[in-house]
C-alpha atoms as a PDB file:
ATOM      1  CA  UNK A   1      18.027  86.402 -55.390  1.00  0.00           C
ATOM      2  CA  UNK A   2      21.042  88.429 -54.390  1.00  0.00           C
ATOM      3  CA  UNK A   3      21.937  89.607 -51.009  1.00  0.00           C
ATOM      4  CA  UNK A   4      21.222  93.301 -50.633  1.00  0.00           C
ATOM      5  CA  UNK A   5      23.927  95.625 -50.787  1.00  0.00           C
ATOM      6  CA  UNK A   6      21.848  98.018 -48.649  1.00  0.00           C
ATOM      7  CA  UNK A   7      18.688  99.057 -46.919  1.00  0.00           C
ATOM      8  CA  UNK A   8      16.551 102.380 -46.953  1.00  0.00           C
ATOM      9  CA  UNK A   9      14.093 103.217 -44.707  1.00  0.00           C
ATOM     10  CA  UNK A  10      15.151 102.111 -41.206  1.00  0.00           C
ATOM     11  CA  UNK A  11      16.361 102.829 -37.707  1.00  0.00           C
ATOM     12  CA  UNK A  12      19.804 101.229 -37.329  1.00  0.00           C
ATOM     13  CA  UNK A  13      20.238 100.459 -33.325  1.00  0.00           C
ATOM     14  CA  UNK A  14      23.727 101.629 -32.213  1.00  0.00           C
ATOM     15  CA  UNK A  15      24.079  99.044 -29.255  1.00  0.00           C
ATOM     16  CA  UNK A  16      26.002  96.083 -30.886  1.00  0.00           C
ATOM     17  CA  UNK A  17      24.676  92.261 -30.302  1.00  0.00           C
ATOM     18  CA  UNK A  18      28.315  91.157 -28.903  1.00  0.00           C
ATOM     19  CA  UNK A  19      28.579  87.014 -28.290  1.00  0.00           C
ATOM     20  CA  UNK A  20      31.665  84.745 -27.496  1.00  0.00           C
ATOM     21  CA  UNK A  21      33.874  87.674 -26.554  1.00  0.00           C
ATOM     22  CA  UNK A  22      33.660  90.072 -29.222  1.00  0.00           C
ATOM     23  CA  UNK A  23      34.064  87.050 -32.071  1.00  0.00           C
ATOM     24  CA  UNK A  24      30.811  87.507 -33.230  1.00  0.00           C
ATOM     25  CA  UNK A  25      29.486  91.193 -33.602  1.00  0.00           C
ATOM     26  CA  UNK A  26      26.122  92.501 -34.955  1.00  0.00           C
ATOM     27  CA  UNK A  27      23.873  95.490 -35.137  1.00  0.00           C
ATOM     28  CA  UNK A  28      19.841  95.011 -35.243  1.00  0.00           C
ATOM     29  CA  UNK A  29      17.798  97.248 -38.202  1.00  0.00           C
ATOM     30  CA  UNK A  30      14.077  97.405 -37.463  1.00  0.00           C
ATOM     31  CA  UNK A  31      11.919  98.397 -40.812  1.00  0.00           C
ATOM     32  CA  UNK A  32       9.066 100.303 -40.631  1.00  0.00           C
ATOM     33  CA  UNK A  33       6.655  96.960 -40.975  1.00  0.00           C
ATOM     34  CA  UNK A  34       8.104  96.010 -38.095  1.00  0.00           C
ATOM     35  CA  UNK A  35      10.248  93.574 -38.965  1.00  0.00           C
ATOM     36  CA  UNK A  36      13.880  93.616 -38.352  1.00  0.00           C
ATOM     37  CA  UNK A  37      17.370  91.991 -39.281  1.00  0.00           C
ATOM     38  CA  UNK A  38      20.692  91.904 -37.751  1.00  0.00           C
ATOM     39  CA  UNK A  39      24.077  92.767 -39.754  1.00  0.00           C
ATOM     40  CA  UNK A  40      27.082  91.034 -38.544  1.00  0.00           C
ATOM     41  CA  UNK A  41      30.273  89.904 -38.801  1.00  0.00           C
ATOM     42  CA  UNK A  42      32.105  86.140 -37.514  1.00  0.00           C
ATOM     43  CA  UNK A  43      35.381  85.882 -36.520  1.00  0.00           C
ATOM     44  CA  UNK A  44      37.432  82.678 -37.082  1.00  0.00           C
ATOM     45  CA  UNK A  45      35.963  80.465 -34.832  1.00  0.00           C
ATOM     46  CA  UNK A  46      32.919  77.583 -33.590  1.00  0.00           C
ATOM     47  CA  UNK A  47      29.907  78.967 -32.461  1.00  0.00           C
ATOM     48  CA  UNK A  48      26.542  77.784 -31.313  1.00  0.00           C
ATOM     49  CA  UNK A  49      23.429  79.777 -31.827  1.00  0.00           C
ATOM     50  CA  UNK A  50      20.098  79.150 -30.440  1.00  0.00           C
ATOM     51  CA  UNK A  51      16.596  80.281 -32.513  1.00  0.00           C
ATOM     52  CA  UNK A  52      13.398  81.273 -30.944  1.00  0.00           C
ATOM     53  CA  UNK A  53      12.516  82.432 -34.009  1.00  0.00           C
ATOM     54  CA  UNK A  54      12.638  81.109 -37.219  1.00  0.00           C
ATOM     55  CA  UNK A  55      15.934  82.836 -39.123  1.00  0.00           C
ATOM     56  CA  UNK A  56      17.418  83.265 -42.500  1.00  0.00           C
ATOM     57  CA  UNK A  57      21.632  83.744 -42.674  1.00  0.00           C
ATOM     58  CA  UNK A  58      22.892  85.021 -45.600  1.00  0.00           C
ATOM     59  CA  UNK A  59      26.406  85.278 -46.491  1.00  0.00           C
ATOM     60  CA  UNK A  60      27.686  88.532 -47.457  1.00  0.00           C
ATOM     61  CA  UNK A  61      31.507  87.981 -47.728  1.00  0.00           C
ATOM     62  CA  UNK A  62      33.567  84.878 -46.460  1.00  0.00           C
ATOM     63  CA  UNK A  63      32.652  81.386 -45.925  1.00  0.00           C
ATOM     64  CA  UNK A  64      31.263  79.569 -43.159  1.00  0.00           C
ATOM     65  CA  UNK A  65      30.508  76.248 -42.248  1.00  0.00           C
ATOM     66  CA  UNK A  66      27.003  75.065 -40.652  1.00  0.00           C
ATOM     67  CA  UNK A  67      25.408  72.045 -39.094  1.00  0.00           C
ATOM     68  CA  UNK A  68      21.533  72.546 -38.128  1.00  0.00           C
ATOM     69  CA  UNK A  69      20.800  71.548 -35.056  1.00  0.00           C
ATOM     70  CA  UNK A  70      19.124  67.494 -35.878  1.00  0.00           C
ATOM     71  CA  UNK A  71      21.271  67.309 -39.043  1.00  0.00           C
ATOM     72  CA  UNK A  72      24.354  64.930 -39.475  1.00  0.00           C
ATOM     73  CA  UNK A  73      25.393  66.797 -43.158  1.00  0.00           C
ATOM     74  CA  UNK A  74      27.373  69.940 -42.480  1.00  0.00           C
ATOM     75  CA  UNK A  75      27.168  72.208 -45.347  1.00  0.00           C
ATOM     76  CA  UNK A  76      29.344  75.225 -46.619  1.00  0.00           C
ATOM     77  CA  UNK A  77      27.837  78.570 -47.441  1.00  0.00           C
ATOM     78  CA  UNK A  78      29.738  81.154 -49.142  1.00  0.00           C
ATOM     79  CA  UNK A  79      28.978  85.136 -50.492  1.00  0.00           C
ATOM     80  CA  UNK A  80      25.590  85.279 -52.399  1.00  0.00           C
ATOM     81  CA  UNK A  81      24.366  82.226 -50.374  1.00  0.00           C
ATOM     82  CA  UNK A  82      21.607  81.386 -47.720  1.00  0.00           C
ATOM     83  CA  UNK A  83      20.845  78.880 -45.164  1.00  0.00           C
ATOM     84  CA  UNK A  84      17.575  78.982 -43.012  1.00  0.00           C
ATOM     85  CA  UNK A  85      17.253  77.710 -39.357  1.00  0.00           C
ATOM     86  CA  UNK A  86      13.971  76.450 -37.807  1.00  0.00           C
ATOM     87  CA  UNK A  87      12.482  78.488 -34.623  1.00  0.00           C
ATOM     88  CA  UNK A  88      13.146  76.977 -31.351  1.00  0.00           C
ATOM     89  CA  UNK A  89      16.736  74.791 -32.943  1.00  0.00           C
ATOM     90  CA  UNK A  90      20.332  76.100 -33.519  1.00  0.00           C
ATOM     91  CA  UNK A  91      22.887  75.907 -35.537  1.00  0.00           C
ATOM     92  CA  UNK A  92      26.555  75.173 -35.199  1.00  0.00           C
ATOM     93  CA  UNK A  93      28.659  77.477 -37.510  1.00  0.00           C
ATOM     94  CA  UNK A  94      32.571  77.367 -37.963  1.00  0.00           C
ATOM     95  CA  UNK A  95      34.745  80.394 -40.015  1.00  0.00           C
ATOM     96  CA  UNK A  96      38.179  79.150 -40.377  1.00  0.00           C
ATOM     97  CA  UNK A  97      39.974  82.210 -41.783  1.00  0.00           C
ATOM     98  CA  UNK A  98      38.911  85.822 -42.642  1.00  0.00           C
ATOM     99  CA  UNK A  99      35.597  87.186 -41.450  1.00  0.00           C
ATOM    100  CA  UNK A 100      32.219  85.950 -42.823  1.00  0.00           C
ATOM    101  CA  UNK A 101      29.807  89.027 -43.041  1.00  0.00           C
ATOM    102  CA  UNK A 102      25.915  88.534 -42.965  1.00  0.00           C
ATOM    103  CA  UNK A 103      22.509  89.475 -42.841  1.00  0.00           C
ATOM    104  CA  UNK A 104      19.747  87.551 -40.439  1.00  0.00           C
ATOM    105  CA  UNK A 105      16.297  87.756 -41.192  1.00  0.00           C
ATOM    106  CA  UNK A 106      13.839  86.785 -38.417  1.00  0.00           C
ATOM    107  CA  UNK A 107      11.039  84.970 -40.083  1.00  0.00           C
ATOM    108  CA  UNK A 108       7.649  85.352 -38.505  1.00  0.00           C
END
């Protein structure tokens, strides 16, 4: 399934989600079903994120690298790709050059 190139329908929320100094930026969409996903972009960096909920990442543009919270593999996720992350875990994820763009999905 490809990543979508847009979305129609919802209320974009102008605050931006700003962690680790402005090196990883997003802004939230909430659909009318009331379900909602975040747009963002990584800066070169490591990064640890927390989950309360259950989340899908998909890679826009760039490349990242990501280690799930419990796992010892560390895998490497590019444009058109997806990795999911288990509610209440984390995930460690690296960008070592350009900017990796994506789209979260909170799974309920």
């Amino acid at each position: 399934m490809p990543v979508p190139a847009d979305f129609k329908n919802v209320t974009a929320v102008a605050k931006a989600n700003v962690y680790f100094d402005g090196r990883v930026v997003s802004h939230t969409l909430l659909f009318p079903d009331g379900s909602k996903k975040t747009l963002g972009l990584i800066y070169p960096g490591k990064f640890h994120f927390g989950t309360d909920q259950a989340e899908r990442m998909e890679i826009v543009a760039g490349d990242c690298s990501v280690k799930l919270d419990g796992a010892s593999e560390v895998t490497v996720h590019g444009a058109g790709q997806h990795f999911d992350v288990a509610a209440r875990s984390g995930f460690d994820i690296e960008v070592t050059s350009g900017i990796c763009e994506y789209i979260c999905s909170f799974i309920v």
